[in-house]
Protein backbone atom coordinates (compact mmCIF):
# COMPACT_ATOMS: atom_id res chain seq x y z
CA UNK A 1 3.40 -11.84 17.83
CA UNK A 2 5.42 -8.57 19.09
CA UNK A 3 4.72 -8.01 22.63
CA UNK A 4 6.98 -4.89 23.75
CA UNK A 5 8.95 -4.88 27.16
CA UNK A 6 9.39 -1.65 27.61
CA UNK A 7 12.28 -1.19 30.88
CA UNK A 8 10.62 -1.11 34.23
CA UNK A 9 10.54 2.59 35.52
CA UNK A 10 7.86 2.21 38.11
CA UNK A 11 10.67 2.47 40.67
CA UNK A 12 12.16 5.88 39.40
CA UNK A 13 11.15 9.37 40.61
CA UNK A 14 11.98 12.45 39.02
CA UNK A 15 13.15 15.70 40.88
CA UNK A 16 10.95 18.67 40.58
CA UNK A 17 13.58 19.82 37.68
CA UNK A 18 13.34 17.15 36.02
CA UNK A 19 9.22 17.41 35.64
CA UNK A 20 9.31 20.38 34.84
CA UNK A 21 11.03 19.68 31.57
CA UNK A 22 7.90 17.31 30.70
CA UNK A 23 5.99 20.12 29.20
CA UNK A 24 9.20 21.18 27.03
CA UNK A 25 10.07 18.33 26.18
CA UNK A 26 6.04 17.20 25.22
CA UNK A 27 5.92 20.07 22.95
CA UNK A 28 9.11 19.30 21.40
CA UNK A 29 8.46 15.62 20.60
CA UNK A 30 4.98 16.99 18.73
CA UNK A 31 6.74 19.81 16.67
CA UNK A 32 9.79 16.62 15.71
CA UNK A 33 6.39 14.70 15.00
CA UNK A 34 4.69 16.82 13.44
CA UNK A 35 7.67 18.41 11.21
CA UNK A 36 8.56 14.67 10.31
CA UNK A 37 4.88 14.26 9.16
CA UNK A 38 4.60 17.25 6.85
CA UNK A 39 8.35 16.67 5.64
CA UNK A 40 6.72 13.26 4.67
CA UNK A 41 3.82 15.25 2.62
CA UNK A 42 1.26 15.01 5.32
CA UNK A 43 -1.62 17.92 5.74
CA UNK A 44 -3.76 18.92 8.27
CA UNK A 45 -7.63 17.76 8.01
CA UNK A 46 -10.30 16.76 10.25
CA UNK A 47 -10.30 13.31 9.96
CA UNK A 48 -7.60 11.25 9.71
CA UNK A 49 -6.47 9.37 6.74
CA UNK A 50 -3.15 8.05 6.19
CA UNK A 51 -4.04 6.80 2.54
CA UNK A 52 -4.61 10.63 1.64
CA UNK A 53 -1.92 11.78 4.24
CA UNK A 54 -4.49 13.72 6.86
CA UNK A 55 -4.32 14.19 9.80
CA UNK A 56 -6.05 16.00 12.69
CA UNK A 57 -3.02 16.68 15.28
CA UNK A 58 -1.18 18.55 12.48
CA UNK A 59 -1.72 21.46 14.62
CA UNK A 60 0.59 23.84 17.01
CA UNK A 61 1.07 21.50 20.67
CA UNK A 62 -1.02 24.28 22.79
CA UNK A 63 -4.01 23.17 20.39
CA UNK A 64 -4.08 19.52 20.98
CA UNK A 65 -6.71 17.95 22.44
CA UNK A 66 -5.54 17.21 26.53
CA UNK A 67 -5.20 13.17 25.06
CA UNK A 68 -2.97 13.99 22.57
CA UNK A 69 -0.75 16.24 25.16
CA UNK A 70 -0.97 13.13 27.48
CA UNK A 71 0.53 10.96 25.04
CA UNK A 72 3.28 13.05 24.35
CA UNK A 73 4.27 14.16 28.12
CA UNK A 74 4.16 10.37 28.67
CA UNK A 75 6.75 9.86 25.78
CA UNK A 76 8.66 12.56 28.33
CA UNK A 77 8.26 11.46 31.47
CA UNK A 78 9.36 8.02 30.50
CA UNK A 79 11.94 9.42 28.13
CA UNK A 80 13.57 11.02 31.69
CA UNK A 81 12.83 7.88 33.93
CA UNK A 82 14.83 5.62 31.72
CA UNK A 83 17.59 8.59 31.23
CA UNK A 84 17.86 8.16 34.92
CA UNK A 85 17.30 4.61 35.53
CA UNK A 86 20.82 3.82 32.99
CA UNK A 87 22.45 6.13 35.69
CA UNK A 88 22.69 9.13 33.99
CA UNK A 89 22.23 12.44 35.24
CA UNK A 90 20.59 15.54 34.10
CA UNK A 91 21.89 19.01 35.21
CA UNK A 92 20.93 22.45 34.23
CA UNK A 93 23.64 24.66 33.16
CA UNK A 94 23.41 27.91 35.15
């Protein structure tokens, strides 16, 4: 049975820049979502079904429900946190 390690971030903390980015970077991993589900002939509906290709989050990120924005900032704040952890940096271009 597949039981996933994902790497241990608990010890990383990201700069005030760097959180900042989490909403950005939240929305963006929706609308890449999101355009990957309608390029795959999904539609928007109440309920889901994935037999009929529904679903309910097929929607612009500012109208998710606050779990669905959750999951995705948590896709970004890890996303950074490992980023940093392999010893990268991040830098804004001024």
């Amino acid at each position: 049975m597949y039981k996933p390690k994902p790497i241990d971030t608990t010890d990383i903390v990201l700069t005030d820049d760097l959180l900042a980015l989490t909403e950005q970077i939240a929305a963006n991993v929706h609308e890449v979502w999101a355009k990957g589900r309608i390029d795959e002939g999904w539609v928007y509906g109440e309920v889901k079904d994935a037999e009929k290709k529904v679903s309910p989050c097929l929607i612009p990120y500012d109208e998710l429900p606050e779990s669905e924005k959750e999951y995705d900032r948590n896709t970004a704040i890890e996303t950074l946190k490992l980023i940093t952890k392999l010893g990268y940096e991040i830098s804004k271009r001024i």
